[in-house]
N, C-alpha and C. Protein backbone atom coordinates (compact mmCIF):
# COMPACT_ATOMS: atom_id res chain seq x y z
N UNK A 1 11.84 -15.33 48.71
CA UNK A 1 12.87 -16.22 49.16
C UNK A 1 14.13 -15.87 48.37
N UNK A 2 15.15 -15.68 48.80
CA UNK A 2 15.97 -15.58 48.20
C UNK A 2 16.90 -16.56 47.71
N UNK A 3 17.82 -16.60 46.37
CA UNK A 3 17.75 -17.39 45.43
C UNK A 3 18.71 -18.10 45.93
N UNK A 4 19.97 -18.15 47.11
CA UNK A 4 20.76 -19.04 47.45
C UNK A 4 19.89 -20.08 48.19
N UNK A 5 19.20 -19.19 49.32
CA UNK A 5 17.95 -20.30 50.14
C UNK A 5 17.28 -20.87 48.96
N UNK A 6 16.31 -20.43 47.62
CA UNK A 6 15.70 -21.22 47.22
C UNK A 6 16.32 -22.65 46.85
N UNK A 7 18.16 -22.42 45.83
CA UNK A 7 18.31 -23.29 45.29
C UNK A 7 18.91 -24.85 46.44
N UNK A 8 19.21 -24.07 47.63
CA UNK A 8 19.33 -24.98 48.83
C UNK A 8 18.03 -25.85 49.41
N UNK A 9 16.67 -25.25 49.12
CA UNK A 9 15.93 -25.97 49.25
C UNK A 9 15.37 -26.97 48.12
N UNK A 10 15.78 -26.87 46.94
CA UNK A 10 15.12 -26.94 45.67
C UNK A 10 16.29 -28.60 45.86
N UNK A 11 17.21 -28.00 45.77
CA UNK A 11 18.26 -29.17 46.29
C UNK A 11 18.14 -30.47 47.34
N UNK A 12 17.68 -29.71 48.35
CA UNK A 12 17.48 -30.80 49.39
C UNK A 12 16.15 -31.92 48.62
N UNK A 13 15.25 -31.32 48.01
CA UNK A 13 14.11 -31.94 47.52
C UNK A 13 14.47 -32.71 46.12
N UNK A 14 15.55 -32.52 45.85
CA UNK A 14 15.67 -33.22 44.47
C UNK A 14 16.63 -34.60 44.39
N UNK A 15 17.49 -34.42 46.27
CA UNK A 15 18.52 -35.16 46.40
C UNK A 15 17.14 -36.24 47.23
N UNK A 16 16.19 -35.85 47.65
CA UNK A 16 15.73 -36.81 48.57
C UNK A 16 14.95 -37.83 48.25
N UNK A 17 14.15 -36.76 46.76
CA UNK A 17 13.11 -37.47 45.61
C UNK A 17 14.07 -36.97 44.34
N UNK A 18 14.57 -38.13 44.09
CA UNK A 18 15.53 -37.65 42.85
C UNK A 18 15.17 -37.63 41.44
N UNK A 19 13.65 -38.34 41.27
CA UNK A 19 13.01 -38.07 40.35
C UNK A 19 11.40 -36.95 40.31
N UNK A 20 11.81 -35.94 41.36
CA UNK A 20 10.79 -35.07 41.66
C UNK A 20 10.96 -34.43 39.88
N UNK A 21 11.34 -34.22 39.65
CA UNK A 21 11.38 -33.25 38.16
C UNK A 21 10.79 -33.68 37.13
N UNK A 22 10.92 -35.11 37.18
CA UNK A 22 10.38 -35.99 35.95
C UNK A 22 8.49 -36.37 36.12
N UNK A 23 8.32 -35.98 37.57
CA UNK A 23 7.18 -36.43 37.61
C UNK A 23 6.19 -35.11 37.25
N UNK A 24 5.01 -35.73 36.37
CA UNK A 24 4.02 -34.62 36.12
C UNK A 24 3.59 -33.59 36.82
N UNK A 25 3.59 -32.70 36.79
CA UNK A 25 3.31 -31.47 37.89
C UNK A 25 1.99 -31.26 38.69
N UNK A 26 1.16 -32.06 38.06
CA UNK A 26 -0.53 -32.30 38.65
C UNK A 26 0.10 -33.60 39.94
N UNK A 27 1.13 -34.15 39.60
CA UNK A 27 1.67 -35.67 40.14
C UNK A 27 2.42 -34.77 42.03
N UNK A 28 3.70 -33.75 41.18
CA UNK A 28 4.25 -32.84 42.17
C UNK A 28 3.16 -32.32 43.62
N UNK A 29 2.15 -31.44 42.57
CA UNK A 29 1.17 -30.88 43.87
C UNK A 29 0.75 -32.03 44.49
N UNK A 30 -0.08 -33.20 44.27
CA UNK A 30 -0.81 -33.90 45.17
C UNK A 30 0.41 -34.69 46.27
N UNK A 31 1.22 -34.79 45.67
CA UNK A 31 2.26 -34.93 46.94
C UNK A 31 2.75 -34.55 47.69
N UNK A 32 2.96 -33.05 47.19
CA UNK A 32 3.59 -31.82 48.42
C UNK A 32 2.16 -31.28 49.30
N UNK A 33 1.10 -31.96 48.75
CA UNK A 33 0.09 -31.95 49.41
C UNK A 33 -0.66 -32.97 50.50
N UNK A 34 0.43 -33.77 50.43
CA UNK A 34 0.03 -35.06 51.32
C UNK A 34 -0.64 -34.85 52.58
N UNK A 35 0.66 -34.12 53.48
CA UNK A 35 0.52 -33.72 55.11
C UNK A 35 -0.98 -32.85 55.41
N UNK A 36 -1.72 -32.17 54.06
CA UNK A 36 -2.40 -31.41 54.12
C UNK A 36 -3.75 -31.86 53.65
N UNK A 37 -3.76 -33.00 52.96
CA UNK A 37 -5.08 -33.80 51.95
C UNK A 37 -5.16 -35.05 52.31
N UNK A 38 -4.20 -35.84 53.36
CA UNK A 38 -3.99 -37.05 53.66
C UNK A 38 -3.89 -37.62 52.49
N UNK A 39 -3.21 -39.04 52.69
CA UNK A 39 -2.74 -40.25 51.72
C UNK A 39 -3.64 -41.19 51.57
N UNK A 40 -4.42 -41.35 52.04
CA UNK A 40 -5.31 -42.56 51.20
C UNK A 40 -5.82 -42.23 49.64
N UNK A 41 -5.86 -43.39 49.38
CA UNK A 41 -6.64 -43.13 48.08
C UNK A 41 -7.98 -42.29 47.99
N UNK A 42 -8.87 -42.03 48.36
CA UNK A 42 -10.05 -41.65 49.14
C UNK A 42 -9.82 -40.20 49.17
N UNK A 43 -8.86 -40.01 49.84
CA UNK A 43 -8.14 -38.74 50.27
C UNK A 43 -8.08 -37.71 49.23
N UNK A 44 -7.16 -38.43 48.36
CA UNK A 44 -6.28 -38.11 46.73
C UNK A 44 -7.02 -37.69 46.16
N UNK A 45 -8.30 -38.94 45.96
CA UNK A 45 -9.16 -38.30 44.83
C UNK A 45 -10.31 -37.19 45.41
N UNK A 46 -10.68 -37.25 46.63
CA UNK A 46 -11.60 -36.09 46.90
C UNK A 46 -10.58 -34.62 46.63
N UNK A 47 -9.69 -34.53 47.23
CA UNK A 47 -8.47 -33.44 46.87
C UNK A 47 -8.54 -33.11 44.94
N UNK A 48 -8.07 -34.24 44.77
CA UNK A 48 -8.07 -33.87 42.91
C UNK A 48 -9.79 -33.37 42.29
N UNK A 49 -10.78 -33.75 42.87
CA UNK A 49 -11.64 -33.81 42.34
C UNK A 49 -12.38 -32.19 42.82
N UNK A 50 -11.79 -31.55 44.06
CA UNK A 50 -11.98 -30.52 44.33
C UNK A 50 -11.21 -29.35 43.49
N UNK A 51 -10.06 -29.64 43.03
CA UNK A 51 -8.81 -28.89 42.32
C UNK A 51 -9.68 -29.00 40.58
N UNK A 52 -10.77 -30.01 40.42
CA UNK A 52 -11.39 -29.72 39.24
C UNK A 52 -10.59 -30.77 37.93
N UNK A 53 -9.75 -31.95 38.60
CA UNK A 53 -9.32 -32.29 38.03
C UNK A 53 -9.64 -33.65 37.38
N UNK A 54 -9.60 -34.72 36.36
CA UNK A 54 -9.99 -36.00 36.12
C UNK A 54 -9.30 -36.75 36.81
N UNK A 55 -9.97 -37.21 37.63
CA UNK A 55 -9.16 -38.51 38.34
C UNK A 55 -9.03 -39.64 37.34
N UNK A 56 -9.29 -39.83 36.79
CA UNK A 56 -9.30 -40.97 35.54
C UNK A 56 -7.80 -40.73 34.88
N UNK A 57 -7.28 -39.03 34.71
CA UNK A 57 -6.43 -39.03 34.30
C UNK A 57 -5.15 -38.99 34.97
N UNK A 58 -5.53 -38.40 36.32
CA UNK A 58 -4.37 -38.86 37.42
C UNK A 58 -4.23 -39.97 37.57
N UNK A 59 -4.81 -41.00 37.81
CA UNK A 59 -4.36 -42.53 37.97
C UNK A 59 -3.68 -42.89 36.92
N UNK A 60 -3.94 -42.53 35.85
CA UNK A 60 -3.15 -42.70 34.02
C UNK A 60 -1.97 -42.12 34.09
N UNK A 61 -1.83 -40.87 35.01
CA UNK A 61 -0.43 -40.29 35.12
C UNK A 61 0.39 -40.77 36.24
N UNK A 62 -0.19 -41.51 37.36
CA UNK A 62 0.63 -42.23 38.27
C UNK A 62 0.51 -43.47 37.96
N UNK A 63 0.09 -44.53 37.28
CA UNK A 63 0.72 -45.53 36.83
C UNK A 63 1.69 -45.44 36.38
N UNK A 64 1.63 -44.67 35.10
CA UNK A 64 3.11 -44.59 34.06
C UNK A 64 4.25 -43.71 35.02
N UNK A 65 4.09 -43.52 36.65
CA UNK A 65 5.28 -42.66 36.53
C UNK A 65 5.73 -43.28 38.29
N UNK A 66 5.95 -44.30 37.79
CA UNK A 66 6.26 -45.66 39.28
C UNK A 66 6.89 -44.60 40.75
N UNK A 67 7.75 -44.08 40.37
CA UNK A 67 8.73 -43.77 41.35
C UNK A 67 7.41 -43.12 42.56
N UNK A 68 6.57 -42.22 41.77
CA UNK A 68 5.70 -41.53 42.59
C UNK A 68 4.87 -42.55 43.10
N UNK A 69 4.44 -43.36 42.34
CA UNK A 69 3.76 -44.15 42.92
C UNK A 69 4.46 -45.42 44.29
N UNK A 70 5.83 -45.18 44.45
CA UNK A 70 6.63 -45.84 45.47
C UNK A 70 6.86 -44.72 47.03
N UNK A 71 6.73 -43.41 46.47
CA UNK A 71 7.06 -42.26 47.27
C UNK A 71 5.18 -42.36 48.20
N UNK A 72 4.35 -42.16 47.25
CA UNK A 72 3.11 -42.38 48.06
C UNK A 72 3.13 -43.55 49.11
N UNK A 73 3.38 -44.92 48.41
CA UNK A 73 3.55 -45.46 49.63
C UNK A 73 4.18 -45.46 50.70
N UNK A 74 5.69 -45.01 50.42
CA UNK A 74 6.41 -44.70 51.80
C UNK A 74 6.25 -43.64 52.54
N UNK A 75 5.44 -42.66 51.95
CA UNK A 75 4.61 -41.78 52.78
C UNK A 75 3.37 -42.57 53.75
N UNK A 76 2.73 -43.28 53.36
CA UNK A 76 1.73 -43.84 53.83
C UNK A 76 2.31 -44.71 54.89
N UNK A 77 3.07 -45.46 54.55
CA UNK A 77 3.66 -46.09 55.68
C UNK A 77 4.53 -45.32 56.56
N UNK A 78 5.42 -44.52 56.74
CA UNK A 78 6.21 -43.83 57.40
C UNK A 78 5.29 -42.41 58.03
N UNK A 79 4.46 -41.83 57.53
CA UNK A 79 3.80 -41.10 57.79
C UNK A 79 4.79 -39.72 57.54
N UNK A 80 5.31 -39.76 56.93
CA UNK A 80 6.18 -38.37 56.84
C UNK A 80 7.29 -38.61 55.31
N UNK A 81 7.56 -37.24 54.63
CA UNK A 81 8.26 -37.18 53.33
C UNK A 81 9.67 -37.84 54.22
N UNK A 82 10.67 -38.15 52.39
CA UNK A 82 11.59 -39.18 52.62
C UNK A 82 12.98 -37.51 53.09
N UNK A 83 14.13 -38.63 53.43
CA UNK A 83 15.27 -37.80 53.54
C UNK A 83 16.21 -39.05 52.89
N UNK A 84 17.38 -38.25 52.74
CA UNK A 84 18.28 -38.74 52.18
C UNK A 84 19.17 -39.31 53.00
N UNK A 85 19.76 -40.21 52.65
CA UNK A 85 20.25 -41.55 53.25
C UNK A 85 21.75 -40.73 53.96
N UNK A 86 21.93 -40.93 55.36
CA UNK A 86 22.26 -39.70 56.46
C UNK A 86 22.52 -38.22 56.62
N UNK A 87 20.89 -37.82 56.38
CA UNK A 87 20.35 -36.96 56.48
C UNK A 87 19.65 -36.61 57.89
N UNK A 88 19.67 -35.77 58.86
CA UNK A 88 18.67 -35.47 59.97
C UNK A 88 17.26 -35.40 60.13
N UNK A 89 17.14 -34.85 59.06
CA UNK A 89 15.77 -34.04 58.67
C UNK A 89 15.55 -34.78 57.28
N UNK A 90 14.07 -34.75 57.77
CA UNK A 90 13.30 -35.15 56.11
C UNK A 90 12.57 -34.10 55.36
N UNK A 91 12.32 -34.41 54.44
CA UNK A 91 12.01 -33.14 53.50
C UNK A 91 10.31 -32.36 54.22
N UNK A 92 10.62 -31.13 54.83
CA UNK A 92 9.06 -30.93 54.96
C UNK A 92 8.44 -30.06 53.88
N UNK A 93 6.61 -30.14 53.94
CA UNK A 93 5.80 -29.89 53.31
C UNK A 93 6.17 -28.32 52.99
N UNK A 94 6.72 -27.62 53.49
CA UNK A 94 6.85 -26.02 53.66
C UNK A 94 7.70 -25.90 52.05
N UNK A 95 9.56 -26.90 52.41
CA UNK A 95 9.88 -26.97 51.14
C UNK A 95 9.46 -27.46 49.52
N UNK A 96 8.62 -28.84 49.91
CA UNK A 96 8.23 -29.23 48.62
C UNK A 96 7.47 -28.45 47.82
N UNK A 97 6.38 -27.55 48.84
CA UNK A 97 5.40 -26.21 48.29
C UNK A 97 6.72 -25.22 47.61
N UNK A 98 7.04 -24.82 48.46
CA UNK A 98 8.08 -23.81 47.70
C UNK A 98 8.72 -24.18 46.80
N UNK A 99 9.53 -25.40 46.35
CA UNK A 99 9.50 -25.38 44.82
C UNK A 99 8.58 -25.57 44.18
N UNK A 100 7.54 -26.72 44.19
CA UNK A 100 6.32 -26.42 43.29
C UNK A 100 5.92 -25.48 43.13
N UNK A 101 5.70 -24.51 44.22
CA UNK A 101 5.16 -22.72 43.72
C UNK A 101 6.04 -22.33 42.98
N UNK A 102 7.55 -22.42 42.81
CA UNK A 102 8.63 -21.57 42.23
C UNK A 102 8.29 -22.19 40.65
N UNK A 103 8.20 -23.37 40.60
CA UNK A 103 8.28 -24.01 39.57
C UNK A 103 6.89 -23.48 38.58
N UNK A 104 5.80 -23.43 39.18
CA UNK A 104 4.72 -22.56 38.65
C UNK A 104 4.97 -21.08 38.10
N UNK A 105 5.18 -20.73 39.52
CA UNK A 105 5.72 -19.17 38.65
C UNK A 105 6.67 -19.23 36.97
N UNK A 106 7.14 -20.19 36.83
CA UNK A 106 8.11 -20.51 35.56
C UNK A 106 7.29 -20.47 34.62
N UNK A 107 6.17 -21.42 34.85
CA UNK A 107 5.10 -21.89 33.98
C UNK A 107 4.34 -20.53 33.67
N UNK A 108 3.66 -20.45 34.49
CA UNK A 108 2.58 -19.16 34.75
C UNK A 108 3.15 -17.98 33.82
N UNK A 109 4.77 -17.89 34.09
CA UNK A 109 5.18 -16.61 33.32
C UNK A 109 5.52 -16.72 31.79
N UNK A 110 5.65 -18.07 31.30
CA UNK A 110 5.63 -18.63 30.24
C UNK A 110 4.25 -18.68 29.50
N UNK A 111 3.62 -18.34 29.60
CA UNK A 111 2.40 -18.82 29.24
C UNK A 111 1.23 -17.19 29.43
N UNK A 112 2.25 -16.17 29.79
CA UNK A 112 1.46 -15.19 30.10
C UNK A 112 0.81 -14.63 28.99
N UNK A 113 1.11 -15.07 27.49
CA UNK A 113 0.27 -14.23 26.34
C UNK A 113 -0.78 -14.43 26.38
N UNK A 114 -1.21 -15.96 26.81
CA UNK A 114 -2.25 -16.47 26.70
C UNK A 114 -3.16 -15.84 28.09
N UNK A 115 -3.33 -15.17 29.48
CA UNK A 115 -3.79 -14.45 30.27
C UNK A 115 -2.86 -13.06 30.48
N UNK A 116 -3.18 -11.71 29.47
CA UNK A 116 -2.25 -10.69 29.99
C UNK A 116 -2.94 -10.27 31.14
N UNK A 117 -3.75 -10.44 32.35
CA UNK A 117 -4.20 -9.48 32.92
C UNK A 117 -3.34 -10.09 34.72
N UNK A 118 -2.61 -11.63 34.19
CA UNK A 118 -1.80 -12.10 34.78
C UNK A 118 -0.03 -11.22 34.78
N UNK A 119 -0.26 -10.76 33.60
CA UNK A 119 1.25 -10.13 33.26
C UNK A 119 2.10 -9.64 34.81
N UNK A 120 1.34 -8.68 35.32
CA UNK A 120 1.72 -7.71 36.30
C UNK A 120 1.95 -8.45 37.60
N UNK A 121 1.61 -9.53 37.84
CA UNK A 121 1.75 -10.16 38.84
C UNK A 121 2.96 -11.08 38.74
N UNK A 122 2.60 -12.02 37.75
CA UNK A 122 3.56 -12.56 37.76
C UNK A 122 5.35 -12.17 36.95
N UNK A 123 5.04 -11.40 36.25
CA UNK A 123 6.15 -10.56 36.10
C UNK A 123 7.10 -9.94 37.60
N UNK A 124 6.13 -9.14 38.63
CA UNK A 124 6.49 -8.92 39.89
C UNK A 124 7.11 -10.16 40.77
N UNK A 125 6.56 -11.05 40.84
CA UNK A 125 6.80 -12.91 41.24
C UNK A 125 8.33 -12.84 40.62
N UNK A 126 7.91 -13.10 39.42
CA UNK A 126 9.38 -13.37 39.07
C UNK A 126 10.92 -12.28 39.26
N UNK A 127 10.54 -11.00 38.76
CA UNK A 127 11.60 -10.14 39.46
C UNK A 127 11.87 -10.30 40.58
N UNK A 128 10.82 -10.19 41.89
CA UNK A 128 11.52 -10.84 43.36
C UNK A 128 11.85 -11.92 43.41
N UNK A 129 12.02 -12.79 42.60
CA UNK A 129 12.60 -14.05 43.12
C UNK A 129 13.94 -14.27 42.35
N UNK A 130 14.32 -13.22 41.48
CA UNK A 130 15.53 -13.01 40.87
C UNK A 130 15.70 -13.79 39.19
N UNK A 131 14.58 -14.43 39.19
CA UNK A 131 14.60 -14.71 37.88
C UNK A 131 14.39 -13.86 37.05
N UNK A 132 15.41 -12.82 36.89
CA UNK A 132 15.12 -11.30 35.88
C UNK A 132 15.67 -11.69 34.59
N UNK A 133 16.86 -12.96 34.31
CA UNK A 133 16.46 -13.29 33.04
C UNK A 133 15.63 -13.42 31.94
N UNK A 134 14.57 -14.53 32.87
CA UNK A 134 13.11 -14.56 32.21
C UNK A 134 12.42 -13.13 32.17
N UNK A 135 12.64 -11.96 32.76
CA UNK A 135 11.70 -10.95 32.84
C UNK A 135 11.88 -9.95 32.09
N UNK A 136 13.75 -9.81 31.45
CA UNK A 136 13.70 -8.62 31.00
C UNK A 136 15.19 -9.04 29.96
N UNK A 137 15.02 -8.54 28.88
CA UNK A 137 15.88 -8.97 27.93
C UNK A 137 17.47 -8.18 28.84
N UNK A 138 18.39 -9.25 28.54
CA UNK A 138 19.78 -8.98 29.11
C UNK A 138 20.46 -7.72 28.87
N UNK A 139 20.15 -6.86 27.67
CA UNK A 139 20.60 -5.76 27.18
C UNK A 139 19.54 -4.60 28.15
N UNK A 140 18.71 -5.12 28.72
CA UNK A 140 17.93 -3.93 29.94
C UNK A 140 18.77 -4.18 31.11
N UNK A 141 19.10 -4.68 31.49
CA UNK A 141 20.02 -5.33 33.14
C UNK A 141 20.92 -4.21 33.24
N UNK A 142 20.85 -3.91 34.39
CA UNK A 142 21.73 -2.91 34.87
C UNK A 142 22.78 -3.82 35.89
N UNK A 143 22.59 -4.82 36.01
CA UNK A 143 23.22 -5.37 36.79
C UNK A 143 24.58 -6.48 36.37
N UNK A 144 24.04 -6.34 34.62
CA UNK A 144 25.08 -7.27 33.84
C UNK A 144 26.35 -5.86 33.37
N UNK A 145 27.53 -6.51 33.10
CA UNK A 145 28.73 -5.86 32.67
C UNK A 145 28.88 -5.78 30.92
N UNK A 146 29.35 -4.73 30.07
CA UNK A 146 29.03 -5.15 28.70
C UNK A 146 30.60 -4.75 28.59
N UNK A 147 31.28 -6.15 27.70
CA UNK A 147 32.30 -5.74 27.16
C UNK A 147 32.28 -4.36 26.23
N UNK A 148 33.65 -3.97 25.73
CA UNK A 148 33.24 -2.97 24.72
C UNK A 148 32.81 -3.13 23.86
N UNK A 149 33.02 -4.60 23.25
CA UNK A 149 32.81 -5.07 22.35
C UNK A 149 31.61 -5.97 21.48
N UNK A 150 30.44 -5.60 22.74
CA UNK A 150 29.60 -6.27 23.21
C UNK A 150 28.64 -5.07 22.61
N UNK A 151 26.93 -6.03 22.26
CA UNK A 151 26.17 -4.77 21.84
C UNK A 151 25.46 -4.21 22.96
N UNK A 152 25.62 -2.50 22.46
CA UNK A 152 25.15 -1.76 23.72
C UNK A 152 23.78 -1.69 23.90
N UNK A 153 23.03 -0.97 24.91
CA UNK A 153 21.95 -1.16 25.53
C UNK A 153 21.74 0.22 24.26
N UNK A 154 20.40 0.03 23.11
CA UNK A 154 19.83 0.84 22.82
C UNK A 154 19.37 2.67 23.02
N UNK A 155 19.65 3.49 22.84
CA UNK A 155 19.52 4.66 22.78
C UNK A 155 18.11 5.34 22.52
N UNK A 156 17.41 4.38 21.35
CA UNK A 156 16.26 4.86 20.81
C UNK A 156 14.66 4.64 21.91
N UNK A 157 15.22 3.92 22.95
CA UNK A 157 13.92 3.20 24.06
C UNK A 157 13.40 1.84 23.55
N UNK A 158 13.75 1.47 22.14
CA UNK A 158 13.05 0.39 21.82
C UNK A 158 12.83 -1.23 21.93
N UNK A 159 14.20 -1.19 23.03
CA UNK A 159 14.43 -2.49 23.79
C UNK A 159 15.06 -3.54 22.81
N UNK A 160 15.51 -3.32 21.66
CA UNK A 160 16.04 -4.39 21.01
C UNK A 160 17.53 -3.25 20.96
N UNK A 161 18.49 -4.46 20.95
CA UNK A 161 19.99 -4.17 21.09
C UNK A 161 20.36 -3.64 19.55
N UNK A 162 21.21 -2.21 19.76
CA UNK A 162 21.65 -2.33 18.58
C UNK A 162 22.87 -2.72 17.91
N UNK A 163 23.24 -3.03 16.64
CA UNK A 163 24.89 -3.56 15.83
C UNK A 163 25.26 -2.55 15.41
N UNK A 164 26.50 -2.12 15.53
CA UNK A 164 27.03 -1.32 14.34
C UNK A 164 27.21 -2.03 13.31
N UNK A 165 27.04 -1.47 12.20
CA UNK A 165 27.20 -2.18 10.75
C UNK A 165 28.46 -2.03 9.90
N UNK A 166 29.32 -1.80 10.62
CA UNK A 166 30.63 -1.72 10.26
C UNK A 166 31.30 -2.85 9.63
């Protein structure tokens, strides 16, 4: 996806659920999973309990985090995610996945010391999706501009920038 479309969708989902960010990320999936796991309670927990997760501790994480627990219901009653107040369209399941996946990849690539055999993948994830910040120190970018004055891209291969010591 490319990164103007992503942040246009990432947008529409944040203006519609304006506390999508704050809510726990185990909280995120089971919601962008609604249309796909149904909304009953019943529903929720056979879904969580398949994903391998404590339902004991999801209910502990949607008590303390109300808003989600107001968004479930107006899902349940409306039968469809919210939109923003004159808006056409309401948020569909296609977008809420796509940031939660984007938002994983963040995680996933953060966390790669701990699984290197993940490295290669999600390293690839993240270069196509343009997050080459996270992927490659700024002094590798061929795509950034270096003042003169600015330290240059290494000579020796060793990926750390060098100073003159002048």
């Amino acid at each position: 996806m490319a990164e103007k479309t992503y942040i246009k969708v990432e947008q529409r989902v944040t203006r519609a659920i304006p506390d999508w960010k704050e809510w726990p990320r185990r909280l995120r999936r089971i919601y962008a999973s609604l249309e796909d796991i149904g909304s009953s309670d019943a529903a929720i927990q056979d879904a969580v309990e398949q994903w391998g997760w404590n339902w004991a501790q999801i209910e502990k994480l949607a008590k303390a985090t109300p808003t989600y627990l107001q968004e479930i219901q107006a899902y349940r009653y409306d039968g469809k995610y919210p939109k923003k107040k004159g808006w056409v369209k309401n948020i569909r399941t296609a977008e809420l996945k796509a940031v939660y996946m984007r938002e994983g990849e963040l995680t996933s690539f953060s966390s790669l010391d701990e699984n290197p055999k993940a490295t290669s993948f999600h390293a690839a994830v993240v270069t196509a999706n343009g997050m080459l910040d996270l992927a490659e120190p700024y002094a590798d970018r061929d795509d950034l501009s270096y003042p003169s004055d600015a330290p240059q891209k290494p000579t020796d291969g060793s990926g750390l920038t060098s100073f003159d010591d002048e």
